[in-house]
PDB file of N, CA and C in Angstrom:
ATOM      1  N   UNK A   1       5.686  11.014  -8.137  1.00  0.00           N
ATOM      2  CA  UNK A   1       6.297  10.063  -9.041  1.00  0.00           C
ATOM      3  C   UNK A   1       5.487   8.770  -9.060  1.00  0.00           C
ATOM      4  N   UNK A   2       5.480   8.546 -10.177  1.00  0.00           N
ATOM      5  CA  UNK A   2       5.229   6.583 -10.263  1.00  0.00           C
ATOM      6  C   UNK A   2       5.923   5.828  -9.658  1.00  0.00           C
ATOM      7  N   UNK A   3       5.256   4.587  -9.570  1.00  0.00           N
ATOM      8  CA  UNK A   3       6.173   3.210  -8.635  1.00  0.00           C
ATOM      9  C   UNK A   3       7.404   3.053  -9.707  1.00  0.00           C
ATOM     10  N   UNK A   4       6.948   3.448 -11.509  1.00  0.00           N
ATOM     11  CA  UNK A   4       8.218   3.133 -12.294  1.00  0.00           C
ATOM     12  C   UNK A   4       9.013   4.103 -12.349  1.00  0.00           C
ATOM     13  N   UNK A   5       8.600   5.268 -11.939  1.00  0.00           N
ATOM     14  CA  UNK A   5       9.678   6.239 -11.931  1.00  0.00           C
ATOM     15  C   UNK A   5      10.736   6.136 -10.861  1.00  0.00           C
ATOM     16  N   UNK A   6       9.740   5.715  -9.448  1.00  0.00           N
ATOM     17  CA  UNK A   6      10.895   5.637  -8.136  1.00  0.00           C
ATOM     18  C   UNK A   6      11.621   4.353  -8.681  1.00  0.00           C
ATOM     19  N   UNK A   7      10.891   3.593  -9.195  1.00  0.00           N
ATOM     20  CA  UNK A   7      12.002   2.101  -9.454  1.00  0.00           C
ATOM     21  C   UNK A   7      13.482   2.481 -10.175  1.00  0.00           C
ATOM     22  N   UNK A   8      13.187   2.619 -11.335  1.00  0.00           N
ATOM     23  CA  UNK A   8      14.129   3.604 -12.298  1.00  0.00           C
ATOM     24  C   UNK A   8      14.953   4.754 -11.398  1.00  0.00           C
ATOM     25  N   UNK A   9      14.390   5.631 -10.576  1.00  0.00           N
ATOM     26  CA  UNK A   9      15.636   6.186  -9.822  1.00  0.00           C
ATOM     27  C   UNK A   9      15.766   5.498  -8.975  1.00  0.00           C
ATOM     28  N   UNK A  10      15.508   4.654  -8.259  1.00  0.00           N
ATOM     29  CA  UNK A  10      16.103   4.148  -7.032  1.00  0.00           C
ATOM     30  C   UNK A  10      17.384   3.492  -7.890  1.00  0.00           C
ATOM     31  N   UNK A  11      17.061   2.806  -9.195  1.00  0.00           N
ATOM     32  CA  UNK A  11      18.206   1.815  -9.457  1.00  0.00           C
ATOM     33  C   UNK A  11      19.543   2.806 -10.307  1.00  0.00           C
ATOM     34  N   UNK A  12      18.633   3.559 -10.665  1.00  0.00           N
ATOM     35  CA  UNK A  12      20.135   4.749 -10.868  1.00  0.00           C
ATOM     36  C   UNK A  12      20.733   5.040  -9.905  1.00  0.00           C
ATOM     37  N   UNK A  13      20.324   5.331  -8.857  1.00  0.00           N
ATOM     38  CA  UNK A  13      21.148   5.867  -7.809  1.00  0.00           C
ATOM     39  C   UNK A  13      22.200   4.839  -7.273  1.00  0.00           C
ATOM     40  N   UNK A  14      22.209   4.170  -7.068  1.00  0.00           N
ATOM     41  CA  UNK A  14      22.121   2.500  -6.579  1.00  0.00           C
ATOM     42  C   UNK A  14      23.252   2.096  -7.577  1.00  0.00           C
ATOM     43  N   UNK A  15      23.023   2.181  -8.349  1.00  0.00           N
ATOM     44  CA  UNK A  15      24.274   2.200  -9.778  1.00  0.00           C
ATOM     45  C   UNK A  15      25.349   2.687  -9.406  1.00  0.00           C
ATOM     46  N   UNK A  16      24.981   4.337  -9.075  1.00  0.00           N
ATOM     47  CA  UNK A  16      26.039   4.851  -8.907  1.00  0.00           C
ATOM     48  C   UNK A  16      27.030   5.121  -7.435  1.00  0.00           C
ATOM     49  N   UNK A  17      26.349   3.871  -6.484  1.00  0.00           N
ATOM     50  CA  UNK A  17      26.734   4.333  -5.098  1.00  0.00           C
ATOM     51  C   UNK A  17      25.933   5.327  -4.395  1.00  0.00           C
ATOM     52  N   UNK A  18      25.121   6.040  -4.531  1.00  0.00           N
ATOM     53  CA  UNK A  18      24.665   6.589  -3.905  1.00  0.00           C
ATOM     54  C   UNK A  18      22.782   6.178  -3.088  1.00  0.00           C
ATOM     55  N   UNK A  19      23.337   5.400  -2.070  1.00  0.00           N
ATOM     56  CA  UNK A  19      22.937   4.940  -1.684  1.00  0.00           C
ATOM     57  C   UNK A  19      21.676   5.533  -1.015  1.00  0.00           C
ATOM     58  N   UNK A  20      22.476   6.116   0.274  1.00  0.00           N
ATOM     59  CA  UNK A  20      22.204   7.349   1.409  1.00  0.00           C
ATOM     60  C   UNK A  20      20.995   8.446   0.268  1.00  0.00           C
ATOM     61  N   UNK A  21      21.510   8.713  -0.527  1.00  0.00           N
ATOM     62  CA  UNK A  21      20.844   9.891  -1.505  1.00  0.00           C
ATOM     63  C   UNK A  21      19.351   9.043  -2.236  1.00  0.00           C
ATOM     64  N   UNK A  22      18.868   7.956  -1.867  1.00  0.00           N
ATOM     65  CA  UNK A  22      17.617   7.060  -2.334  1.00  0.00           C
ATOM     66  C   UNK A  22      16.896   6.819  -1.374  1.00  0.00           C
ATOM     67  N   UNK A  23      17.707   6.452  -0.001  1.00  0.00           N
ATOM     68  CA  UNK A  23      17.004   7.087   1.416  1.00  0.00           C
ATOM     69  C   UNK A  23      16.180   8.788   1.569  1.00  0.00           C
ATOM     70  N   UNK A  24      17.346   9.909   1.233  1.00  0.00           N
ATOM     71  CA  UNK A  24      16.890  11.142   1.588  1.00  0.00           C
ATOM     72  C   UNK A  24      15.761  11.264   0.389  1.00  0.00           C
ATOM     73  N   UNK A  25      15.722  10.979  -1.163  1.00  0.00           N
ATOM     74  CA  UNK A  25      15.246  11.236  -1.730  1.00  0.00           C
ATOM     75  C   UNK A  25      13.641  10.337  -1.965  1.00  0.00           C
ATOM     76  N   UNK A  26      13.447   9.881  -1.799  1.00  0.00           N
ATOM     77  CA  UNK A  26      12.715   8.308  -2.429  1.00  0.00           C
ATOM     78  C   UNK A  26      11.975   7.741  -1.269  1.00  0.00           C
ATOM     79  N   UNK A  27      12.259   7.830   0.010  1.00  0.00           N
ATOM     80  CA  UNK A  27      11.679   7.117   1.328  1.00  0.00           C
ATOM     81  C   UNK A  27      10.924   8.388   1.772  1.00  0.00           C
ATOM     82  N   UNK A  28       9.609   7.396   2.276  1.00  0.00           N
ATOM     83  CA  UNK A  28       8.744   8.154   3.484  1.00  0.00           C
ATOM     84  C   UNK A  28       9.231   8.345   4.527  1.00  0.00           C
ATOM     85  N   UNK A  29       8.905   9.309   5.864  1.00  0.00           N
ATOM     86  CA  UNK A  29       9.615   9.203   6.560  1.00  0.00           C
ATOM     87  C   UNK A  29       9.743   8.309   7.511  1.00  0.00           C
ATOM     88  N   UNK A  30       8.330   7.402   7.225  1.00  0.00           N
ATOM     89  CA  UNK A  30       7.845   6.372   8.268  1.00  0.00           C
ATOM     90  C   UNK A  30       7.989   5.096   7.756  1.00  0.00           C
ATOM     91  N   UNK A  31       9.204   4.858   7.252  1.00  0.00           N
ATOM     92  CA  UNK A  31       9.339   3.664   5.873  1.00  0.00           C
ATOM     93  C   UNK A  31       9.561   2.598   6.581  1.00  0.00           C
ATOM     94  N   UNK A  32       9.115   1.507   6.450  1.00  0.00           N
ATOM     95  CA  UNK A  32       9.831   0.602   7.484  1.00  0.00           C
ATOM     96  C   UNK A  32      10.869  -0.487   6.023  1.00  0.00           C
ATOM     97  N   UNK A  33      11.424  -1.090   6.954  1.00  0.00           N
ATOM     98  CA  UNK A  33      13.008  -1.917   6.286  1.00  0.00           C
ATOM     99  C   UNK A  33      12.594  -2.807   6.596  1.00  0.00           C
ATOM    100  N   UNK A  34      12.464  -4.026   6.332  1.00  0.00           N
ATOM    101  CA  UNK A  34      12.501  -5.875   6.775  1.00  0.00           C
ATOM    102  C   UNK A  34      13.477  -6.640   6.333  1.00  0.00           C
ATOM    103  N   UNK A  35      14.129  -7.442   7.293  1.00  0.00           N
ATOM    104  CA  UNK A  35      15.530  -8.231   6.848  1.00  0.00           C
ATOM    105  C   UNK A  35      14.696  -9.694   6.693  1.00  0.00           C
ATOM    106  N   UNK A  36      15.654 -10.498   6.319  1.00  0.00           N
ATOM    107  CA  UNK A  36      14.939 -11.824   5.813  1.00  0.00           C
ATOM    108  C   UNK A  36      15.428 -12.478   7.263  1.00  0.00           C
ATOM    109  N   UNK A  37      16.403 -12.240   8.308  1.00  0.00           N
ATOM    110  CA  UNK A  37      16.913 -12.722   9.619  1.00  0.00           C
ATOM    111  C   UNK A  37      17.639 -11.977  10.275  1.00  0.00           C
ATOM    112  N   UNK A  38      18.351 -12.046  11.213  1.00  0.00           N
ATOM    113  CA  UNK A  38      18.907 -11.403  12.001  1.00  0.00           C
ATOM    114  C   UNK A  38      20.376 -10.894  12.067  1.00  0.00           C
ATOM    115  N   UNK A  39      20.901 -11.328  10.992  1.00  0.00           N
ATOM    116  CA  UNK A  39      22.252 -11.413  10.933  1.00  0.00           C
ATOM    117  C   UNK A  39      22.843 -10.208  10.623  1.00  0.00           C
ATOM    118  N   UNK A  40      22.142  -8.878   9.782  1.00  0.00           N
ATOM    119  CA  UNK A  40      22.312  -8.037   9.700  1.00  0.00           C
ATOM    120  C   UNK A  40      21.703  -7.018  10.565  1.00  0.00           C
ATOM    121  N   UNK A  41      21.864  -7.201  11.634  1.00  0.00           N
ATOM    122  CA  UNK A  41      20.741  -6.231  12.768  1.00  0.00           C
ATOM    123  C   UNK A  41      19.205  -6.965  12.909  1.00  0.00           C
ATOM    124  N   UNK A  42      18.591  -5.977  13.122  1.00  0.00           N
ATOM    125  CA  UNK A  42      17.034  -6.177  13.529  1.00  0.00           C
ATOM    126  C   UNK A  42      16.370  -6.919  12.236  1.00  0.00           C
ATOM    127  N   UNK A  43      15.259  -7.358  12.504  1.00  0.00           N
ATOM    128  CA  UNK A  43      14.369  -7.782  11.569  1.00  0.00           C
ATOM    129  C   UNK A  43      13.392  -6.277  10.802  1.00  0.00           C
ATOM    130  N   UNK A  44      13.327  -5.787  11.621  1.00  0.00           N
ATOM    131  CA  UNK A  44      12.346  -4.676  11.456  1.00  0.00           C
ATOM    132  C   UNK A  44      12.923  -3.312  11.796  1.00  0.00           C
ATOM    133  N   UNK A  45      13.013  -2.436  11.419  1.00  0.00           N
ATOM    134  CA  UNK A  45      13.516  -1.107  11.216  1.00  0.00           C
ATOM    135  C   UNK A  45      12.443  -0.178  10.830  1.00  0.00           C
ATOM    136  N   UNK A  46      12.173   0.621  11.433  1.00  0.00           N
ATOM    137  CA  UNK A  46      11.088   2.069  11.294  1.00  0.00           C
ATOM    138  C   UNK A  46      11.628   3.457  11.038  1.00  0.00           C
ATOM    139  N   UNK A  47      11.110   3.637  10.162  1.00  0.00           N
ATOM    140  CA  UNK A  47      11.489   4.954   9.929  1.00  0.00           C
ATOM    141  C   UNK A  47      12.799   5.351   9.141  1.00  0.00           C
ATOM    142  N   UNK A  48      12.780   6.690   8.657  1.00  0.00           N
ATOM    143  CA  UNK A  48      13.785   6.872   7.235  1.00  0.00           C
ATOM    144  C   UNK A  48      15.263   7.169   8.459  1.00  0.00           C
ATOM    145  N   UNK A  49      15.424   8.180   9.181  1.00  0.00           N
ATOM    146  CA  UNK A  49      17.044   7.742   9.886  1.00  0.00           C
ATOM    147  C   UNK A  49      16.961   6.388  10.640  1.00  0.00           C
ATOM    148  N   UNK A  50      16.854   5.969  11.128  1.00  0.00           N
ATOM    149  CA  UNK A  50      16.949   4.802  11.774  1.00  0.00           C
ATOM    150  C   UNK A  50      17.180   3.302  10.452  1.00  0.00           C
ATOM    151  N   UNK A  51      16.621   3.582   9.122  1.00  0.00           N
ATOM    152  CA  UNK A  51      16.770   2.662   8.179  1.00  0.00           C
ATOM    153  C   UNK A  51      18.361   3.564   7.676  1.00  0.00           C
ATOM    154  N   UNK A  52      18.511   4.650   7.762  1.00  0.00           N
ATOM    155  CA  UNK A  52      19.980   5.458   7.562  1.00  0.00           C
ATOM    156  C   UNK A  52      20.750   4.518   8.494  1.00  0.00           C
ATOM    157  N   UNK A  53      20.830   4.825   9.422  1.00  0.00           N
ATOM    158  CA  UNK A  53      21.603   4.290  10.603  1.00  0.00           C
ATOM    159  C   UNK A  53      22.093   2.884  10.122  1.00  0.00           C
ATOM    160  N   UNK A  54      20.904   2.013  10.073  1.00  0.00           N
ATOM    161  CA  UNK A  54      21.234   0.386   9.778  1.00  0.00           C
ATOM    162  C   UNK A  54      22.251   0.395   8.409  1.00  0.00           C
ATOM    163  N   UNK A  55      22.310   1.623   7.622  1.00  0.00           N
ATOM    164  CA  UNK A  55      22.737   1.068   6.444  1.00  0.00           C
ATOM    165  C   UNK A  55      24.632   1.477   7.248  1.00  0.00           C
ATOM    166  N   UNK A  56      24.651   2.796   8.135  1.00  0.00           N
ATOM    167  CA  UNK A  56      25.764   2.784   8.578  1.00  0.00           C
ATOM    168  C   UNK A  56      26.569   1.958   9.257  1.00  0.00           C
ATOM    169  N   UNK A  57      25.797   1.185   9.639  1.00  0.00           N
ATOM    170  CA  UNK A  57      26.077   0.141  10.617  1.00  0.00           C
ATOM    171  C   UNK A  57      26.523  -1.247   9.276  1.00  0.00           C
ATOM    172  N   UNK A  58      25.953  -1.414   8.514  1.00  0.00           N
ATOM    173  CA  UNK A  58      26.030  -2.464   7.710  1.00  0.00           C
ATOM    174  C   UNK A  58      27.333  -1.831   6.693  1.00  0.00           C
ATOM    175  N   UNK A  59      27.970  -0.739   6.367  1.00  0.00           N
ATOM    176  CA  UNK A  59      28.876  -0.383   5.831  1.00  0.00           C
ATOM    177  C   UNK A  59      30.214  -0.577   6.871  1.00  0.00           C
ATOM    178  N   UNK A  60      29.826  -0.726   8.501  1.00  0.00           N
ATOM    179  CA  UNK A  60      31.363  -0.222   9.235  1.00  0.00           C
ATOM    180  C   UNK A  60      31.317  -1.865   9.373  1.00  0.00           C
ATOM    181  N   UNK A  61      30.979  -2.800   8.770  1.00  0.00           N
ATOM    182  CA  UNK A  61      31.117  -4.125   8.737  1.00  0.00           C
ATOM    183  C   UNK A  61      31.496  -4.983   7.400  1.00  0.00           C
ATOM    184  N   UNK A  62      31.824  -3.444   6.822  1.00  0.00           N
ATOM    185  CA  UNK A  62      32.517  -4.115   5.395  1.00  0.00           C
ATOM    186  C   UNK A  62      34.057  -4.116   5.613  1.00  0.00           C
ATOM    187  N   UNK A  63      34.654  -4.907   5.219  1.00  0.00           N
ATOM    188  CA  UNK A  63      36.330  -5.150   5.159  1.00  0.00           C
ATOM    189  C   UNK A  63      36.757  -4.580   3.600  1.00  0.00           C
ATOM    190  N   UNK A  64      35.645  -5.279   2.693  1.00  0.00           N
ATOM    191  CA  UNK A  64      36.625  -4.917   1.177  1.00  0.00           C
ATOM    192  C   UNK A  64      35.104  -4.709   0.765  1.00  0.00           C
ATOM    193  N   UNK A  65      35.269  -3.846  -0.744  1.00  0.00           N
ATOM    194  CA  UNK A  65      33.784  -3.950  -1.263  1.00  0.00           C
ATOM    195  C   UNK A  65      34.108  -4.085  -2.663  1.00  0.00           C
ATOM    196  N   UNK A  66      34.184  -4.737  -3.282  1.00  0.00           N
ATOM    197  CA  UNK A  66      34.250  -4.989  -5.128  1.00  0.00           C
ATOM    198  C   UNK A  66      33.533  -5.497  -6.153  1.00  0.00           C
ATOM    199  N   UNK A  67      32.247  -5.087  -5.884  1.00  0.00           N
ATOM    200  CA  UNK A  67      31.386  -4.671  -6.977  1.00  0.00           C
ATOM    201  C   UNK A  67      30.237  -5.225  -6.829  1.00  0.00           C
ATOM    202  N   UNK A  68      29.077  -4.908  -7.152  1.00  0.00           N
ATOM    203  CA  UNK A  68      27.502  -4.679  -7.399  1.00  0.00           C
ATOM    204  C   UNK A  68      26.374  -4.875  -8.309  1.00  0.00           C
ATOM    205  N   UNK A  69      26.167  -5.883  -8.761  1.00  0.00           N
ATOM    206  CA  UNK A  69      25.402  -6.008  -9.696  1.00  0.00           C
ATOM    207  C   UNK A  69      23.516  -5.219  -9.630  1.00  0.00           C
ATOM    208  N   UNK A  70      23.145  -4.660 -10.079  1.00  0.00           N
ATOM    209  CA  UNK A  70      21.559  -4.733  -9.637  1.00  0.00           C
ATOM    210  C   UNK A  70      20.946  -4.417 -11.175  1.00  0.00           C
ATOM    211  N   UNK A  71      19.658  -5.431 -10.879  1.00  0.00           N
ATOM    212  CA  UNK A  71      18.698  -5.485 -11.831  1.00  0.00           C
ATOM    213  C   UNK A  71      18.423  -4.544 -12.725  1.00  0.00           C
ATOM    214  N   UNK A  72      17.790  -4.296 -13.826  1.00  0.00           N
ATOM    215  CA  UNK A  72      16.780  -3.066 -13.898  1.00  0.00           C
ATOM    216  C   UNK A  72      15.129  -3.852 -13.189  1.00  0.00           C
ATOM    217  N   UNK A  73      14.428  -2.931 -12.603  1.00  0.00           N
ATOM    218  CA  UNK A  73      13.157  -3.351 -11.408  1.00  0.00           C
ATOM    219  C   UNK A  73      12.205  -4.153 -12.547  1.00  0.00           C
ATOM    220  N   UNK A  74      11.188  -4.633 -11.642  1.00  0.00           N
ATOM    221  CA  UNK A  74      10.347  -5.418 -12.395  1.00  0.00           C
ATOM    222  C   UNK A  74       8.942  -4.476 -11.840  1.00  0.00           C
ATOM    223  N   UNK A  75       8.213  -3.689 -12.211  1.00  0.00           N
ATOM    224  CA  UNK A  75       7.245  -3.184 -11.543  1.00  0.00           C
ATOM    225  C   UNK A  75       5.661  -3.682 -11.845  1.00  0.00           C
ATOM    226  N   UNK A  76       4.896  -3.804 -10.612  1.00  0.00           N
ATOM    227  CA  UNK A  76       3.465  -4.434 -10.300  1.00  0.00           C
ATOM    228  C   UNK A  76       2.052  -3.589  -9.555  1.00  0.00           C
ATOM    229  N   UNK A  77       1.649  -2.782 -10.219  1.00  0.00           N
ATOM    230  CA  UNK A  77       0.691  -2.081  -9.034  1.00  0.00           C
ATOM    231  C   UNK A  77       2.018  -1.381  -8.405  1.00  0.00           C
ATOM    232  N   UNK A  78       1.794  -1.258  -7.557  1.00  0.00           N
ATOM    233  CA  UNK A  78       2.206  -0.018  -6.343  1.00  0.00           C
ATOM    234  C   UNK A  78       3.966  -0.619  -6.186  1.00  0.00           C
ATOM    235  N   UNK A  79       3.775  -1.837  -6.126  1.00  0.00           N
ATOM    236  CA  UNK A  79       5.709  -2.814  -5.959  1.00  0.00           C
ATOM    237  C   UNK A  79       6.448  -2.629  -6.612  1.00  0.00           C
ATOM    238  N   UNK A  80       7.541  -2.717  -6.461  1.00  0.00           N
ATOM    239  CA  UNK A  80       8.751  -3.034  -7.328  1.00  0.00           C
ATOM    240  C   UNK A  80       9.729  -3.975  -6.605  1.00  0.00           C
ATOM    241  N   UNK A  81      10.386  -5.083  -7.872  1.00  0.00           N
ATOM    242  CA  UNK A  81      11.890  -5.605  -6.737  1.00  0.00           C
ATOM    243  C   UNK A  81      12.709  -5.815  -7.837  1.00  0.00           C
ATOM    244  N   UNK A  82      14.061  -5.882  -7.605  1.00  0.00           N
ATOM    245  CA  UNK A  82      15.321  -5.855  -7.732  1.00  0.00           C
ATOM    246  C   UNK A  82      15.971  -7.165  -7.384  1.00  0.00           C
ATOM    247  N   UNK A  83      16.992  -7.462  -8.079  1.00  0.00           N
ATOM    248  CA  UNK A  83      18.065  -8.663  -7.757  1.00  0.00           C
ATOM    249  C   UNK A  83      18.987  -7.567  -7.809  1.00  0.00           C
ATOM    250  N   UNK A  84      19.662  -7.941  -6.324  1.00  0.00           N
ATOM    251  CA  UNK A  84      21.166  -7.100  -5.962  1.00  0.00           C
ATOM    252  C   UNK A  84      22.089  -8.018  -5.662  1.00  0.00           C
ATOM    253  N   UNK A  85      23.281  -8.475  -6.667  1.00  0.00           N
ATOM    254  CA  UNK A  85      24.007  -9.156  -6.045  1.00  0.00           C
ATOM    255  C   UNK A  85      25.611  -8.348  -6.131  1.00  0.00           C
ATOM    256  N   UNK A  86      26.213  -8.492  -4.536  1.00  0.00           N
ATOM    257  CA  UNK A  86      27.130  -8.144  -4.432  1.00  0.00           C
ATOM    258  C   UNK A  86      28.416  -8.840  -4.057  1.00  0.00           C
ATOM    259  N   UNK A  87      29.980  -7.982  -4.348  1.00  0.00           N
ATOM    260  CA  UNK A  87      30.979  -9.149  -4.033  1.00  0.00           C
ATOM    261  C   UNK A  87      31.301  -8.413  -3.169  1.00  0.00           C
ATOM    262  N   UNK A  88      31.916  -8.990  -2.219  1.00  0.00           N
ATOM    263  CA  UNK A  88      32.231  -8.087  -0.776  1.00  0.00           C
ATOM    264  C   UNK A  88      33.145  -9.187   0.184  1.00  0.00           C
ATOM    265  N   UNK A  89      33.809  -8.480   0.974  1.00  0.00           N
ATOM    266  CA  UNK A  89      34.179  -9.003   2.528  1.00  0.00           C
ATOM    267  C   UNK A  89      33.939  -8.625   3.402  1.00  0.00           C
ATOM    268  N   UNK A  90      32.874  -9.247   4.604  1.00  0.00           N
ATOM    269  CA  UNK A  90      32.818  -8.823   5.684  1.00  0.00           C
ATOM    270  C   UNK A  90      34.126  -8.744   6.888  1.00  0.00           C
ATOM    271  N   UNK A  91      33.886  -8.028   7.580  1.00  0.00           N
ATOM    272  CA  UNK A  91      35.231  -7.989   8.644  1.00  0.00           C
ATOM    273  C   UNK A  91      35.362  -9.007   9.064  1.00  0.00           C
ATOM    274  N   UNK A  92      36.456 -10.427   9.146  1.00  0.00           N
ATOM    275  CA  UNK A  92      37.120 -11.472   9.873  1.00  0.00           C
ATOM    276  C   UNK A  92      36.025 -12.196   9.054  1.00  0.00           C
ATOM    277  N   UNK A  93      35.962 -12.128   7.760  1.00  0.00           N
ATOM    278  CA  UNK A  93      35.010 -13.389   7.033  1.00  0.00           C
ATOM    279  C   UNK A  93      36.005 -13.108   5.875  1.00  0.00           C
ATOM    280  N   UNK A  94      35.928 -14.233   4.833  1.00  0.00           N
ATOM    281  CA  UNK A  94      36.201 -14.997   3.242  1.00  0.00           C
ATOM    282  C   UNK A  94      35.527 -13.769   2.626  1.00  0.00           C
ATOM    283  N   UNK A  95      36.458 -13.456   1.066  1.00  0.00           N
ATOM    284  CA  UNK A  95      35.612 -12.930   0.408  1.00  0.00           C
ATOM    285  C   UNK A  95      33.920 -13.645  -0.176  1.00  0.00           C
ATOM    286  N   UNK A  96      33.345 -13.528  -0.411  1.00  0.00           N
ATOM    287  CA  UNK A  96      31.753 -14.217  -1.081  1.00  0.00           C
ATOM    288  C   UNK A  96      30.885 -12.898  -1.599  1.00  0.00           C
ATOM    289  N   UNK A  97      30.202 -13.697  -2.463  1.00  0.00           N
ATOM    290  CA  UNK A  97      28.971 -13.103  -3.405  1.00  0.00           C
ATOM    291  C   UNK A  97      27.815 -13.273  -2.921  1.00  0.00           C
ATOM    292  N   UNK A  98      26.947 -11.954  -2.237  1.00  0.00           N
ATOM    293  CA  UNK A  98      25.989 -11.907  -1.837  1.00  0.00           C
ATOM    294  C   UNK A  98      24.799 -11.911  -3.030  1.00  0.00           C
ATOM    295  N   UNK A  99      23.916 -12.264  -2.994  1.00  0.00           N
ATOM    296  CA  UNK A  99      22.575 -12.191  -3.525  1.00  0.00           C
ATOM    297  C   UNK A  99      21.135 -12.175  -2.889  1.00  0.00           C
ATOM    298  N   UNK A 100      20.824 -11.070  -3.498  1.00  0.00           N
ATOM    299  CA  UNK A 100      19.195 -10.580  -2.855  1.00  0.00           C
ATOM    300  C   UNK A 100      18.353 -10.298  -3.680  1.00  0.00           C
ATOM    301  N   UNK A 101      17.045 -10.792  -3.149  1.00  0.00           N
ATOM    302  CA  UNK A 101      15.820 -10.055  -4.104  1.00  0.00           C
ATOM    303  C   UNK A 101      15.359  -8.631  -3.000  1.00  0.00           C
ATOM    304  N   UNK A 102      15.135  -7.546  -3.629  1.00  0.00           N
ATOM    305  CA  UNK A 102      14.795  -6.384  -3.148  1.00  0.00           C
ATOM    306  C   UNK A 102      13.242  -5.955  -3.563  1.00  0.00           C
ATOM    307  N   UNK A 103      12.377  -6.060  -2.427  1.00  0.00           N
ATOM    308  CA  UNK A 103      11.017  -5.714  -2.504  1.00  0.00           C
ATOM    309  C   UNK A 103      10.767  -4.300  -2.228  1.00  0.00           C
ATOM    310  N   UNK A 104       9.898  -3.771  -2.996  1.00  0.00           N
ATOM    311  CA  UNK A 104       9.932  -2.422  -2.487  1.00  0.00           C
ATOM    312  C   UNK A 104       7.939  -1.658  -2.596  1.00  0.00           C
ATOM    313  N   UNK A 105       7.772  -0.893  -1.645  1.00  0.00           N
ATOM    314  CA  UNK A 105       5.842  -0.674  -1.613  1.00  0.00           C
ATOM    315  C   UNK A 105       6.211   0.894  -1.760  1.00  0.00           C
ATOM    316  N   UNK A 106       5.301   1.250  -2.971  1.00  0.00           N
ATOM    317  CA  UNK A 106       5.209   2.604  -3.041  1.00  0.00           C
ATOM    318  C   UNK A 106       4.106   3.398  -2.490  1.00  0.00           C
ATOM    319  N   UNK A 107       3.847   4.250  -1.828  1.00  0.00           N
ATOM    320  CA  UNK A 107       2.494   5.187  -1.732  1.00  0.00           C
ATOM    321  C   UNK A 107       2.576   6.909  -1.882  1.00  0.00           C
ATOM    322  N   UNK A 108       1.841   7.059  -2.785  1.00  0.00           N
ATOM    323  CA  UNK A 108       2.017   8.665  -3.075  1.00  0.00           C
ATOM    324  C   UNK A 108       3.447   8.919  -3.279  1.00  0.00           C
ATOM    325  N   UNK A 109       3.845   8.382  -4.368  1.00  0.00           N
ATOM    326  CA  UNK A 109       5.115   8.767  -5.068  1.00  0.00           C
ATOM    327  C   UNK A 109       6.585   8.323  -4.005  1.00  0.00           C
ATOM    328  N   UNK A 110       6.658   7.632  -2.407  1.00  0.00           N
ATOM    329  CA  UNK A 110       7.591   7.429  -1.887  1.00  0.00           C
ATOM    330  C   UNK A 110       7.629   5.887  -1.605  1.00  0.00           C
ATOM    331  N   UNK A 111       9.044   5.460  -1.364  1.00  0.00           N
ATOM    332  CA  UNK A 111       8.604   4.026  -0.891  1.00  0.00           C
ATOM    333  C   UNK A 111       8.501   4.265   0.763  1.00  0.00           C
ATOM    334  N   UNK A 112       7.452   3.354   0.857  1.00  0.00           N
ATOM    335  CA  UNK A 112       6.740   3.579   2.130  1.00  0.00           C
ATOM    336  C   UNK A 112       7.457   1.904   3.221  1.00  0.00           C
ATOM    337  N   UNK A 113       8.012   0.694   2.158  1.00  0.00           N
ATOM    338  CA  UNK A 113       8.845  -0.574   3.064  1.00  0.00           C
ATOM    339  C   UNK A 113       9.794  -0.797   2.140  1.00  0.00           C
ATOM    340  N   UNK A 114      10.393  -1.334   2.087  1.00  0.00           N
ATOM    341  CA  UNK A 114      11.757  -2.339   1.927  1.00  0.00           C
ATOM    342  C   UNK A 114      11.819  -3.777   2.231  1.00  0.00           C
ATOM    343  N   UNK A 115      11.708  -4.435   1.587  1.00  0.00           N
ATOM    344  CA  UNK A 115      12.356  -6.517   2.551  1.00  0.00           C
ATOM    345  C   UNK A 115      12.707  -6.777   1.734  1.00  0.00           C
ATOM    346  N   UNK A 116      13.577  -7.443   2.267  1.00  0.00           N
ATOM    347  CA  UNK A 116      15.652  -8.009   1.551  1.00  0.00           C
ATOM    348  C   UNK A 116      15.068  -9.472   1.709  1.00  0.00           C
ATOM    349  N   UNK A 117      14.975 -10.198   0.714  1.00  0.00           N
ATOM    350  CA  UNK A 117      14.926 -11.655   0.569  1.00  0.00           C
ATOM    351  C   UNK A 117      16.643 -12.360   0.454  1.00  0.00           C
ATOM    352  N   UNK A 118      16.792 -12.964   1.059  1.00  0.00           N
ATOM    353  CA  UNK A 118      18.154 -13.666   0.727  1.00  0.00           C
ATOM    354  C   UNK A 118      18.064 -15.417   1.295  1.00  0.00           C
TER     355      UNK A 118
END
């Protein structure tokens, strides 16, 4: 696939909740994840289960989840990113509206990183 093809499915999938299914489908297996700080786990994450894992971990820390905005991608050479903004409650927090820019590196048709700007 192209960087615009994975862009385009990553953000379909993503649309539709299916999150987990852009991991199995779309990631290398050696993908690494980058957070913009620490607040959501590690800074750095390796690899396609272990970037699974973090996302499980970042779901059993949701209280409420009501709704998702995301971009259609902007694609560059091999990159793509996304604006994801979401409304949500974390557990023992205020509801609030998250917002992120989503970077993404393609190689040989998979994304090979991830970093969450916020």
């Amino acid at each position: 696939m192209t960087t615009k093809e994975v862009a385009d499915r990553l953000v379909a999938l993503c649309r539709q909740g299916k999150i987990e299914d852009t991991q199995k489908e779309l990631f290398a297996d050696d993908a690494v994840s980058i957070e913009a700080n620490d607040m959501m786990g590690p800074r750095e994450t390796n690899g396609k289960d272990a970037i699974k894992k973090k996302g499980e971990v970042f779901n059993s820390m949701l209280e409420n989840f009501y709704g998702a905005t995301i971009s259609n991608p902007v694609v560059a050479g091999n990159y793509f990113s996304i604006a994801w903004d979401m409304d949500a409650q974390m557990k023992g927090q205020e509801r609030m509206m998250m917002s992120e820019i989503c970077v993404y590196k393609v190689k040989d048709g998979k994304i090979i990183s991830e970093q969450f700007i916020y």
